[in-house]
N, C-alpha and C. Protein backbone atom coordinates (compact mmCIF):
# COMPACT_ATOMS: atom_id res chain seq x y z
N UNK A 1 -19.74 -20.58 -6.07
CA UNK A 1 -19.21 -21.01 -7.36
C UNK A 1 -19.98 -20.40 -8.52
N UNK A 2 -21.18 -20.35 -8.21
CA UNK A 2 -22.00 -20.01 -9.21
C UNK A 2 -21.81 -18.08 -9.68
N UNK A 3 -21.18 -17.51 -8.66
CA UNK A 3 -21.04 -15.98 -9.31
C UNK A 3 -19.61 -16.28 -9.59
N UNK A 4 -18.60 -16.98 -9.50
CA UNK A 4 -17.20 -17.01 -10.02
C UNK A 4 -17.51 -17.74 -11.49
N UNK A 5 -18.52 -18.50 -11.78
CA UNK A 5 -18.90 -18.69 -13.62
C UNK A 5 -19.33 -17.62 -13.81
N UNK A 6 -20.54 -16.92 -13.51
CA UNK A 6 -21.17 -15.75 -13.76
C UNK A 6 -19.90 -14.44 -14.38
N UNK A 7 -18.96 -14.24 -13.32
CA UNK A 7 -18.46 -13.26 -12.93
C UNK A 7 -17.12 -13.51 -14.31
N UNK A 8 -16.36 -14.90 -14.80
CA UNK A 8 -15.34 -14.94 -15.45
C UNK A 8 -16.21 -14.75 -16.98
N UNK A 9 -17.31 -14.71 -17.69
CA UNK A 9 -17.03 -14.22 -19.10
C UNK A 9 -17.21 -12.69 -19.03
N UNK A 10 -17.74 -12.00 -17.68
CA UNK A 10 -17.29 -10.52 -17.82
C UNK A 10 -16.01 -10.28 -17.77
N UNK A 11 -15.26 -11.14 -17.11
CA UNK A 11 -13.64 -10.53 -17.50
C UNK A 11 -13.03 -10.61 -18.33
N UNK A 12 -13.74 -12.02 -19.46
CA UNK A 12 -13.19 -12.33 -20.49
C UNK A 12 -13.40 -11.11 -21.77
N UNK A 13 -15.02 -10.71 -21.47
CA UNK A 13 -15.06 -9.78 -22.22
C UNK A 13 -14.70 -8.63 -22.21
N UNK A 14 -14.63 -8.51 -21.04
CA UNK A 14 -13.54 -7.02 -20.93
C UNK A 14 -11.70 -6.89 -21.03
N UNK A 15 -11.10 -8.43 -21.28
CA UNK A 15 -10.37 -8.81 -21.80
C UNK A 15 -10.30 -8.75 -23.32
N UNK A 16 -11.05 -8.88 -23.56
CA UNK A 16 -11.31 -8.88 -25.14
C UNK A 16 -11.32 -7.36 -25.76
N UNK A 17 -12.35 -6.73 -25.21
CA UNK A 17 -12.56 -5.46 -25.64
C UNK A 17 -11.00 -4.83 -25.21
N UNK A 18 -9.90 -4.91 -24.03
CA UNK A 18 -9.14 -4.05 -24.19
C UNK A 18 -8.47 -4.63 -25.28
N UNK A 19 -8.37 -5.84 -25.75
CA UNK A 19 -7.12 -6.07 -26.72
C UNK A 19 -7.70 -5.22 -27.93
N UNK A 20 -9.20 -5.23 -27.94
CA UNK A 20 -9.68 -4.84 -29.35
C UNK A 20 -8.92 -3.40 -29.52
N UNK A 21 -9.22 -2.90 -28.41
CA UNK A 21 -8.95 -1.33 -28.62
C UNK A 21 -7.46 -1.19 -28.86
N UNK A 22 -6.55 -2.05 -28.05
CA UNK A 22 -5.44 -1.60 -28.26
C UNK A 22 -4.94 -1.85 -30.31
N UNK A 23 -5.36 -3.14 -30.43
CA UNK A 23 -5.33 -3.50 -31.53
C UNK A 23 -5.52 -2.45 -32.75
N UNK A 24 -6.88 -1.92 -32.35
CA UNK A 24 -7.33 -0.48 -33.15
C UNK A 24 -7.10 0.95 -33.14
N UNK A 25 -6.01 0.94 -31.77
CA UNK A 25 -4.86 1.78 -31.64
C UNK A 25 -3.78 1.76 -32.95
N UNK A 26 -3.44 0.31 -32.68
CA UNK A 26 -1.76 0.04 -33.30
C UNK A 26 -2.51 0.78 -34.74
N UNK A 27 -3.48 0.11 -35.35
CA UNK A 27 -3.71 0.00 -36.81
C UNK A 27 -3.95 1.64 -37.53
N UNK A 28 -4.47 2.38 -36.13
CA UNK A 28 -4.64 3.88 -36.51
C UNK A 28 -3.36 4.56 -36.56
N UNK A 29 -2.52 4.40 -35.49
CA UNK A 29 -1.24 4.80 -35.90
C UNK A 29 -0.53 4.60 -36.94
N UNK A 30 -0.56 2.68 -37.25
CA UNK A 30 0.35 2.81 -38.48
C UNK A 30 -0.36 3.15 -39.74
N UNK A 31 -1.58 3.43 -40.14
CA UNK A 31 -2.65 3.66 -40.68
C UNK A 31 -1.58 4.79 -41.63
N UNK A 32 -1.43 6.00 -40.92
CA UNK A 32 -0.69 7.22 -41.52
C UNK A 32 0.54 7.45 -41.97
N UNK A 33 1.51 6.84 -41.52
CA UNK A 33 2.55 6.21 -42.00
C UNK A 33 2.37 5.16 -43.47
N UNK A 34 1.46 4.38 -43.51
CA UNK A 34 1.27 3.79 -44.58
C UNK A 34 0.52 4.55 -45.67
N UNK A 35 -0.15 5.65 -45.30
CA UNK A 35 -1.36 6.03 -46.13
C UNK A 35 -0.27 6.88 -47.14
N UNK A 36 0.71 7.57 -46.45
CA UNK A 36 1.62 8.46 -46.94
C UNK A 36 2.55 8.08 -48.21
N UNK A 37 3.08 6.93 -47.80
CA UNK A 37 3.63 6.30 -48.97
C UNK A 37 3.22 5.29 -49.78
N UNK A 38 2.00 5.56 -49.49
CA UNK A 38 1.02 4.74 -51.01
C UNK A 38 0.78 5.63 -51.71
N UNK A 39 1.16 4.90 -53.23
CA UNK A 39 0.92 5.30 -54.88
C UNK A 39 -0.68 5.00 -55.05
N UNK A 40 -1.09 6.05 -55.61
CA UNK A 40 -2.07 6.05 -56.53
C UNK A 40 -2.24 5.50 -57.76
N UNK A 41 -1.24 5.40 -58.45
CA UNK A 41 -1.17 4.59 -59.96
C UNK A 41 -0.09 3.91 -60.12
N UNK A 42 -0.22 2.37 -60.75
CA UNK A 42 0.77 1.48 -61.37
C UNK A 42 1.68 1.66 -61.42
N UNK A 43 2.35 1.31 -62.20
CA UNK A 43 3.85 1.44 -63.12
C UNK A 43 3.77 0.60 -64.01
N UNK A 44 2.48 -0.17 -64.80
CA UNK A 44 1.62 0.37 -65.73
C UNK A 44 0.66 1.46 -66.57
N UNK A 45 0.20 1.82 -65.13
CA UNK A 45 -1.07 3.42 -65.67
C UNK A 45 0.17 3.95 -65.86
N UNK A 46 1.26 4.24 -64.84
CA UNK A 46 2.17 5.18 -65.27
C UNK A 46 2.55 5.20 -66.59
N UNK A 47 3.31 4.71 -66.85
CA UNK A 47 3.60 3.99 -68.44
C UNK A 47 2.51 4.71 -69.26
N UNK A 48 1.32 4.13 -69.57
CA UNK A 48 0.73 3.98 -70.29
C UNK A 48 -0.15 5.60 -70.28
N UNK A 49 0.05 6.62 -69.01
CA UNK A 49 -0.44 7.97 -69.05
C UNK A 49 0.30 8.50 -69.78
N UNK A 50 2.11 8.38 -69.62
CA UNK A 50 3.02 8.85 -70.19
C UNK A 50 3.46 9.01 -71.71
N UNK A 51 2.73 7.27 -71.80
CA UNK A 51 2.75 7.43 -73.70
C UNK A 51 1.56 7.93 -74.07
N UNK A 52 0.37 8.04 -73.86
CA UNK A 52 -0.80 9.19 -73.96
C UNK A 52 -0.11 10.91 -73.97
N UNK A 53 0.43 10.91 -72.87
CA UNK A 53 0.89 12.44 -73.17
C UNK A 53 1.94 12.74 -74.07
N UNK A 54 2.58 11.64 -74.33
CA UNK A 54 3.85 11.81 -75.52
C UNK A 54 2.81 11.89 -76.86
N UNK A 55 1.42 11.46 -77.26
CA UNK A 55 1.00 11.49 -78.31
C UNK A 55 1.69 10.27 -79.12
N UNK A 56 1.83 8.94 -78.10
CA UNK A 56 2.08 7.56 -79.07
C UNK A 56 0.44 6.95 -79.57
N UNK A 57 0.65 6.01 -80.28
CA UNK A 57 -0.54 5.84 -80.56
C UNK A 57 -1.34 5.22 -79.89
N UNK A 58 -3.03 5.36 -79.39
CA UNK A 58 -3.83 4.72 -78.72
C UNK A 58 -3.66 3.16 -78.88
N UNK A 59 -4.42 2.40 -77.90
CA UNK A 59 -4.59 1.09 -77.94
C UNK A 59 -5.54 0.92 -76.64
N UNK A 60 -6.11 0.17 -76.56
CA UNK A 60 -7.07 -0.33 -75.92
C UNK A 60 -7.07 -0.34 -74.71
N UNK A 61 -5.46 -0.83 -74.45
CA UNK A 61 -5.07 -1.25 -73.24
C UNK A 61 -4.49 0.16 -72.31
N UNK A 62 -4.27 1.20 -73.24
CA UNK A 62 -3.93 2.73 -72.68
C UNK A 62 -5.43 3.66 -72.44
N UNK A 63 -6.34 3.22 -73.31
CA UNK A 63 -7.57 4.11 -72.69
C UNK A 63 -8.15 2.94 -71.56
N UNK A 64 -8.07 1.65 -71.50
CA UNK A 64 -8.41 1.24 -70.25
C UNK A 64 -8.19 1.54 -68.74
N UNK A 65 -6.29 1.61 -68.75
CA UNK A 65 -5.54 2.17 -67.87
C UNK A 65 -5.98 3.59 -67.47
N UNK A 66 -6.28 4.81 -68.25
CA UNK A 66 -6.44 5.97 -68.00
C UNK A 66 -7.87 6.10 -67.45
N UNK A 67 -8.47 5.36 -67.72
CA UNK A 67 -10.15 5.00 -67.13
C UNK A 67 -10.08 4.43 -66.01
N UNK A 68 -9.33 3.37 -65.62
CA UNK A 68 -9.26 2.86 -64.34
C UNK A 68 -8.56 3.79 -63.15
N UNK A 69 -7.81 4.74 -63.88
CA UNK A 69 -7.10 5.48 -62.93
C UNK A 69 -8.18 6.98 -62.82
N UNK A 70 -9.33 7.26 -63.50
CA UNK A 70 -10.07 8.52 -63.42
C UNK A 70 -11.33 7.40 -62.89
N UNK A 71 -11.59 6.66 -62.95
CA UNK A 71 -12.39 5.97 -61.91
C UNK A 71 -11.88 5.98 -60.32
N UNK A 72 -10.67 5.34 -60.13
CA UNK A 72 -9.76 5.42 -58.89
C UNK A 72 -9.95 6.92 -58.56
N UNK A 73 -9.89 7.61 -58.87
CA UNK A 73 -10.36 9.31 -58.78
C UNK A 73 -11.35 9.78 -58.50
N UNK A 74 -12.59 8.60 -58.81
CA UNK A 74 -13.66 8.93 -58.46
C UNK A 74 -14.89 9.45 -59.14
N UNK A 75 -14.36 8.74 -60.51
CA UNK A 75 -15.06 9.22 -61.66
C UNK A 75 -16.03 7.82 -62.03
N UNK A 76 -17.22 8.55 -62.46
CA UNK A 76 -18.39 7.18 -62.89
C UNK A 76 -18.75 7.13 -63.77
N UNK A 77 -18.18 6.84 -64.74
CA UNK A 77 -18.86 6.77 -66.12
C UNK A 77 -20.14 5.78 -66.61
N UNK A 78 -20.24 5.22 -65.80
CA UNK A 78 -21.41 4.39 -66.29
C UNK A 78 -22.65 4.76 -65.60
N UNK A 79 -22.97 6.25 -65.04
CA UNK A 79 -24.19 6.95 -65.60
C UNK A 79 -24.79 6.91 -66.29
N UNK A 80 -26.16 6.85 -66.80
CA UNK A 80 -26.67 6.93 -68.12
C UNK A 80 -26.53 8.50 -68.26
N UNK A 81 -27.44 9.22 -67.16
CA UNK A 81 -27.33 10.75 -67.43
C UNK A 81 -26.45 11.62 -66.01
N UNK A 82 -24.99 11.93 -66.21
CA UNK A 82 -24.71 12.43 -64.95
C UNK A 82 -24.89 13.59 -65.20
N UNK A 83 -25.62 14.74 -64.25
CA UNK A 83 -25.94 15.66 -64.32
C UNK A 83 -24.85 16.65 -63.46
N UNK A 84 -23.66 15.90 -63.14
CA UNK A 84 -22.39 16.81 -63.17
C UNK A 84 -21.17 16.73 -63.94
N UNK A 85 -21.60 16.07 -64.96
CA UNK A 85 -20.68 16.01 -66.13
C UNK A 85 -20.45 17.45 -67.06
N UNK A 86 -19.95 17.81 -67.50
CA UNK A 86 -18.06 17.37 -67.43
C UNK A 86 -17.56 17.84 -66.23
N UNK A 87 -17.81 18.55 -64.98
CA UNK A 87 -17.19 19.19 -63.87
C UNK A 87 -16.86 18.07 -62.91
N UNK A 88 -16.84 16.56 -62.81
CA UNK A 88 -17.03 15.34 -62.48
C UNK A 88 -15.52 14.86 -63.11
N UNK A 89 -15.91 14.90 -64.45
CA UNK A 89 -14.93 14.08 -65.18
C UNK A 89 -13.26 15.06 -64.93
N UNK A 90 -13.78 16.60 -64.96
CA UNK A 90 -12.37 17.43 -64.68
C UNK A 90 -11.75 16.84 -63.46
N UNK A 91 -12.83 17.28 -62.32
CA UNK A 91 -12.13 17.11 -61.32
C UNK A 91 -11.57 15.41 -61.20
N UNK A 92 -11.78 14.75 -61.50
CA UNK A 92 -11.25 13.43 -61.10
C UNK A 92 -9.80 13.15 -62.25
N UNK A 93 -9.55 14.02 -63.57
CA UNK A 93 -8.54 14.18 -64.33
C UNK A 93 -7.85 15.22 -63.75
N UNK A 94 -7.85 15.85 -62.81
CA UNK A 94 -7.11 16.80 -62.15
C UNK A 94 -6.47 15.93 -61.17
N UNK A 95 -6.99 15.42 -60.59
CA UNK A 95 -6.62 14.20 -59.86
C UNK A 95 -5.60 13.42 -60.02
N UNK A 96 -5.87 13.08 -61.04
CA UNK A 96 -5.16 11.81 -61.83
C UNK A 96 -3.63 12.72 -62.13
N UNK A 97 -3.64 13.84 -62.87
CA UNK A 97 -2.64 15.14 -63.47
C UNK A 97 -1.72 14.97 -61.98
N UNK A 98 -2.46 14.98 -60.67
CA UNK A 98 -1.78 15.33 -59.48
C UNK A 98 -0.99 13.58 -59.22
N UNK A 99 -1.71 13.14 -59.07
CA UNK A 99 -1.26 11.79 -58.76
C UNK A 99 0.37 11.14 -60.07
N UNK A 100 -0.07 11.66 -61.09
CA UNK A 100 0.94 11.43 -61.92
C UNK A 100 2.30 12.11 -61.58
N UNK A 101 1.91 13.11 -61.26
CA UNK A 101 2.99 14.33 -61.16
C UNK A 101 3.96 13.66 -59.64
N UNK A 102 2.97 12.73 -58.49
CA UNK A 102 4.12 12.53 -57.26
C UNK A 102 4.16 11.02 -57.93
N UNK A 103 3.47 10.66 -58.17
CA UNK A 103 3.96 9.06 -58.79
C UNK A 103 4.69 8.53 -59.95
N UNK A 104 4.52 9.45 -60.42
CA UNK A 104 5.51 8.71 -61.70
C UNK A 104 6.28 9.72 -62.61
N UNK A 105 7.10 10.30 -61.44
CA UNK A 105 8.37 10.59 -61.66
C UNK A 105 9.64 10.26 -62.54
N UNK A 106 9.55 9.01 -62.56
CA UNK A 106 10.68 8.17 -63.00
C UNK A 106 9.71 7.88 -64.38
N UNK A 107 9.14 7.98 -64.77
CA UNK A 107 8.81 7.47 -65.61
C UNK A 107 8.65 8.50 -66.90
N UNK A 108 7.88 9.54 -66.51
CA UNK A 108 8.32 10.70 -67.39
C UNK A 108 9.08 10.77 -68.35
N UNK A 109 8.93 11.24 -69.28
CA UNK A 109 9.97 11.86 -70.48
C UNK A 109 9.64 12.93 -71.49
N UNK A 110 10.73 13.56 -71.31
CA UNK A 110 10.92 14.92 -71.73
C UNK A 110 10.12 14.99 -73.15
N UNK A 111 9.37 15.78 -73.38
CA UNK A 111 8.91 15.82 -74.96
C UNK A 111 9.84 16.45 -75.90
């Protein structure tokens, strides 16, 4: 009796570990499928990049948005001294330029 206790939490745990794996199967597969059709920016930021590039007038709430979305990019402004600035700040507004361009499509307007 005493190796049939012994012997059942190794099966349990090797019960366990296959569900884990399969589990961390499913999630890698659908992982890419999901990754694909996720947006990068709102439909706020959108908005609010769009009236920036139309040249409407600033407000608080449009340089917030455009900051949160060049942060989302990967940008850090709260450096005291970044010593890859401005090549930091481009690349993460290049970013943003790209992300606008598949995301907010619909939102656009012609100048």
């Amino acid at each position: 009796m005493n190796h049939s206790l012994k012997f059942r939490p190794m099966l349990n745990v090797s019960v366990l570990a296959s569900v884990l794996v399969t589990a961390l199967a499913g999630c890698a597969a659908g992982g890419g499928t999901q990754q694909s059709a996720r947006t990068h920016l709102t439909p706020t930021q959108c908005s609010d990049l769009t009236a920036l590039r139309n040249k409407e007038p600033l407000t608080r709430e449009r340089n917030l948005s455009q900051l949160a979305a060049l942060e989302a990019a990967g940008y850090n402004p709260s450096w005291g001294f970044d010593p890859y600035y401005p090549a930091d700040l481009q690349a993460a507004q290049k970013k943003v330029d790209q992300w606008y361009a598949t995301d907010c499509q619909q939102v656009q307007q012609p100048n």
